[in-house]
C-alpha atoms as a PDB file:
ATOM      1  CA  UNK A   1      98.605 100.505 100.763  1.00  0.00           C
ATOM      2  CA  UNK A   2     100.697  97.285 100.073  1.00  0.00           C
ATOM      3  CA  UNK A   3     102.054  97.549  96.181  1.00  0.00           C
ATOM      4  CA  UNK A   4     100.583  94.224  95.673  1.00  0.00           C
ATOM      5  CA  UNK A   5      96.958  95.336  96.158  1.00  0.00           C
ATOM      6  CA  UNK A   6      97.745  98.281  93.128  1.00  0.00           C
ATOM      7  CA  UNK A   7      96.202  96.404  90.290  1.00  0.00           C
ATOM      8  CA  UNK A   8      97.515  94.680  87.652  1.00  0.00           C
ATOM      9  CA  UNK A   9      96.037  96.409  84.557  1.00  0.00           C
ATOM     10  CA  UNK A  10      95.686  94.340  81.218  1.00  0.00           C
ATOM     11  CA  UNK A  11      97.620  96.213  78.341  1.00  0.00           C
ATOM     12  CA  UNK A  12      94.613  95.432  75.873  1.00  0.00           C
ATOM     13  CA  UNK A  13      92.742  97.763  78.396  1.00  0.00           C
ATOM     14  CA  UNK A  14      95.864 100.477  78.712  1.00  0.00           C
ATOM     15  CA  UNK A  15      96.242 100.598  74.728  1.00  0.00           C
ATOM     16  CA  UNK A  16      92.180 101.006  74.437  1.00  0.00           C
ATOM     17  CA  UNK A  17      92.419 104.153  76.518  1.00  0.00           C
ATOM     18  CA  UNK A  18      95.726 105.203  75.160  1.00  0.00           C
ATOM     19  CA  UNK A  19      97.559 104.779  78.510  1.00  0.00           C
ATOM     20  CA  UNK A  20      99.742 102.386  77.627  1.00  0.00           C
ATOM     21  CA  UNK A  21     103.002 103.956  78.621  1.00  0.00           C
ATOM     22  CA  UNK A  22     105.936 100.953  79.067  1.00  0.00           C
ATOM     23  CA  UNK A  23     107.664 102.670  81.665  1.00  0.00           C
ATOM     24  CA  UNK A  24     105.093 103.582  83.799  1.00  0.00           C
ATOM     25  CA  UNK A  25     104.857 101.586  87.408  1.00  0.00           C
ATOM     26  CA  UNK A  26     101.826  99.978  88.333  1.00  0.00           C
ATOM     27  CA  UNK A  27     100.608 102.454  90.407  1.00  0.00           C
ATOM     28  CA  UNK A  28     101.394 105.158  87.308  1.00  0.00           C
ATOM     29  CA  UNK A  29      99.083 103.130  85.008  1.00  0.00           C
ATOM     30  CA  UNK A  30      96.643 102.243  87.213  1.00  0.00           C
ATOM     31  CA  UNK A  31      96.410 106.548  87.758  1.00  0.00           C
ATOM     32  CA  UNK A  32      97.089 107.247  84.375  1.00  0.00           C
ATOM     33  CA  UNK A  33      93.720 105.131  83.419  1.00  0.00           C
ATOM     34  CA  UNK A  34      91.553 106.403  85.936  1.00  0.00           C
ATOM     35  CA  UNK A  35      92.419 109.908  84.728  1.00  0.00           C
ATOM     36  CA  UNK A  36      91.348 108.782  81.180  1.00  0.00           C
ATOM     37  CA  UNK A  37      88.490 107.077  82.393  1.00  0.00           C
ATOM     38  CA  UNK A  38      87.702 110.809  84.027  1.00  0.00           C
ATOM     39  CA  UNK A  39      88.223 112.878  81.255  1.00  0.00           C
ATOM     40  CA  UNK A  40      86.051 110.524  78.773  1.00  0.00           C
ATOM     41  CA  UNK A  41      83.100 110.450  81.226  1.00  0.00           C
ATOM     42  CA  UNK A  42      83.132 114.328  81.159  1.00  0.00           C
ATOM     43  CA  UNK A  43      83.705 114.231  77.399  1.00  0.00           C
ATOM     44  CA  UNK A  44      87.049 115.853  77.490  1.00  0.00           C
ATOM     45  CA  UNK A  45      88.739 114.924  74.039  1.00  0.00           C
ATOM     46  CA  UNK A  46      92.275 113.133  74.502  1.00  0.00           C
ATOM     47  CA  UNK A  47      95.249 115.249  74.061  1.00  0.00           C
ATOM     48  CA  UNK A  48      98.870 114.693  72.727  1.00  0.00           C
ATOM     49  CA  UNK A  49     102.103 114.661  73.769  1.00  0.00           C
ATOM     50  CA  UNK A  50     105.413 114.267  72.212  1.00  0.00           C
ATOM     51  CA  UNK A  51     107.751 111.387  72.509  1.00  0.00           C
ATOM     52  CA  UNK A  52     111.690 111.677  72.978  1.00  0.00           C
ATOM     53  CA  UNK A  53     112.295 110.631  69.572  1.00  0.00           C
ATOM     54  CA  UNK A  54     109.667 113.568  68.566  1.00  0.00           C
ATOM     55  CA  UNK A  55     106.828 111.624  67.705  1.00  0.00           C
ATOM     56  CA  UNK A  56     103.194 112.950  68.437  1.00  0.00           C
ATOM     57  CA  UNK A  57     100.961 110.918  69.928  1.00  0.00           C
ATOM     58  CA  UNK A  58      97.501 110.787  71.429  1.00  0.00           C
ATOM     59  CA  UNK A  59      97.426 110.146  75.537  1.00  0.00           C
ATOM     60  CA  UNK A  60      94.672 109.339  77.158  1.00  0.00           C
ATOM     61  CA  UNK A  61      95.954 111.188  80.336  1.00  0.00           C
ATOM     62  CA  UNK A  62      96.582 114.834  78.500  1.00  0.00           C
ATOM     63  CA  UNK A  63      93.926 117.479  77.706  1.00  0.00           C
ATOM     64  CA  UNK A  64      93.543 118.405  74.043  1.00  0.00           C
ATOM     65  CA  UNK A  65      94.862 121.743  73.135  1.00  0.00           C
ATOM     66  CA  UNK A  66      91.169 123.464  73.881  1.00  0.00           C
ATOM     67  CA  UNK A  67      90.256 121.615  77.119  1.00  0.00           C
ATOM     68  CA  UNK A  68      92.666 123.813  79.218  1.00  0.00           C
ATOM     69  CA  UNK A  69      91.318 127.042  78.207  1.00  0.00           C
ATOM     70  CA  UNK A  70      88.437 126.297  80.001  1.00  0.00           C
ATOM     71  CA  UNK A  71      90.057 125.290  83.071  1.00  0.00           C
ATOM     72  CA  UNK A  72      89.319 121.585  82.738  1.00  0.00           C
ATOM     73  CA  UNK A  73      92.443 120.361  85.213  1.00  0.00           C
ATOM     74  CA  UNK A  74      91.111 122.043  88.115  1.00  0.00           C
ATOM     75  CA  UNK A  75      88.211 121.859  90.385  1.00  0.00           C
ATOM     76  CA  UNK A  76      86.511 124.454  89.120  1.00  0.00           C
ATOM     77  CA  UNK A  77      86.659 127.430  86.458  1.00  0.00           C
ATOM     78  CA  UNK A  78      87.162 130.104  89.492  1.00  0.00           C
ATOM     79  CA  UNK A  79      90.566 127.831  90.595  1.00  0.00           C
ATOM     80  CA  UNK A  80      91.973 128.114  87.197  1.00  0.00           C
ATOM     81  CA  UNK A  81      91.554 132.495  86.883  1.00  0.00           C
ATOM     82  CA  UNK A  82      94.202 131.981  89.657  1.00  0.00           C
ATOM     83  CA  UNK A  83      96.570 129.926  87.909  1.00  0.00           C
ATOM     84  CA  UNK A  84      98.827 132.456  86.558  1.00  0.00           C
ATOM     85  CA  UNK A  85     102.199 132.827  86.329  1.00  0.00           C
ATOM     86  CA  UNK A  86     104.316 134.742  87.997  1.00  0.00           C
ATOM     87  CA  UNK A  87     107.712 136.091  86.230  1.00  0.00           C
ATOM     88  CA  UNK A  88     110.324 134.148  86.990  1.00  0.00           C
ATOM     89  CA  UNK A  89     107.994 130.830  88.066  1.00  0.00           C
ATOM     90  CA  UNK A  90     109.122 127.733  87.980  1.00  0.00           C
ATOM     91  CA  UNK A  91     105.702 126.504  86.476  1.00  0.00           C
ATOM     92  CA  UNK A  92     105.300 124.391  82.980  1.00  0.00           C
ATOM     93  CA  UNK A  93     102.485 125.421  81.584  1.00  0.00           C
ATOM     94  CA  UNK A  94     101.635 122.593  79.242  1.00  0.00           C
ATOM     95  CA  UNK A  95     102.096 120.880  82.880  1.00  0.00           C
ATOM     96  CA  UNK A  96      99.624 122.497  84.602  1.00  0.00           C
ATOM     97  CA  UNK A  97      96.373 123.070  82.533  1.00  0.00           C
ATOM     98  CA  UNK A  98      97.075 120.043  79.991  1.00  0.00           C
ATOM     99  CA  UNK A  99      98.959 116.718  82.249  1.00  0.00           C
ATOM    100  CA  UNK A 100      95.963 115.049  84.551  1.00  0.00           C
ATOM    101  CA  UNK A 101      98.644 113.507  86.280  1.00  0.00           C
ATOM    102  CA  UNK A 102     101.075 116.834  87.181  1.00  0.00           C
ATOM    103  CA  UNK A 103     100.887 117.810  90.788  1.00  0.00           C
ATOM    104  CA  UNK A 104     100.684 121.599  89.760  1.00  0.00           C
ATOM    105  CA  UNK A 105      97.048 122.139  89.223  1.00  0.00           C
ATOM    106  CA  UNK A 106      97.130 120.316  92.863  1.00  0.00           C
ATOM    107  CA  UNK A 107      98.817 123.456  94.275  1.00  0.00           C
ATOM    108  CA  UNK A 108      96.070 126.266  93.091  1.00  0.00           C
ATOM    109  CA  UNK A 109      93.004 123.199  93.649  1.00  0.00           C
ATOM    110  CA  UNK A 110      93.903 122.916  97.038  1.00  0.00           C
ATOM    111  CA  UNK A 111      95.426 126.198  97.968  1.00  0.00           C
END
């Protein structure tokens, strides 16, 4: 894929589903919306994150708090009984069952 053919998403539409991350490339808000869009068309309530400076705020791309109990970032709920954690792991846990966009749940979902 050419990186001009990743679209240019309006902000108004990035700050509507609280993706609207300056930093982010196009290609990084471009997936960080379709990840919202996911999680709202399964009814998956937006989670939170915490900013540098400390500040909490919501992200559309981030489970809430009760969404990962439940297994919600992987395929299914049988994939996520074998996301555990071995001692010694170099896993982040808030990574791995809250962040739509973290490559970890990618390693037990297509394991």
């Amino acid at each position: 894929m050419q990186y001009n053919q990743i679209p240019l998403v309006p902000a108004s539409i990035l700050k509507t589903y609280k993706v609207n991350e300056p930093n982010d490339s196009r290609f990084t808000s471009a997936a960080r919306l379709l990840q919202a869009l996911w999680s709202e068309e399964k009814g998956f309530p937006i989670g939170v994150y915490r900013t540098v400076k400390g500040k909490i705020r919501k992200l559309g791309s981030r489970l809430d708090a009760k969404c990962p109990k439940e297994g919600n970032n992987f395929l299914s709920p049988e994939i996520a009984k074998l996301a555990y954690r071995e001692i010694g792991a170099m896993i982040e846990q808030e990574r791995l069952w809250k962040n739509l966009l973290s490559s970890q749940p990618l390693c037990f979902n297509f394991n």
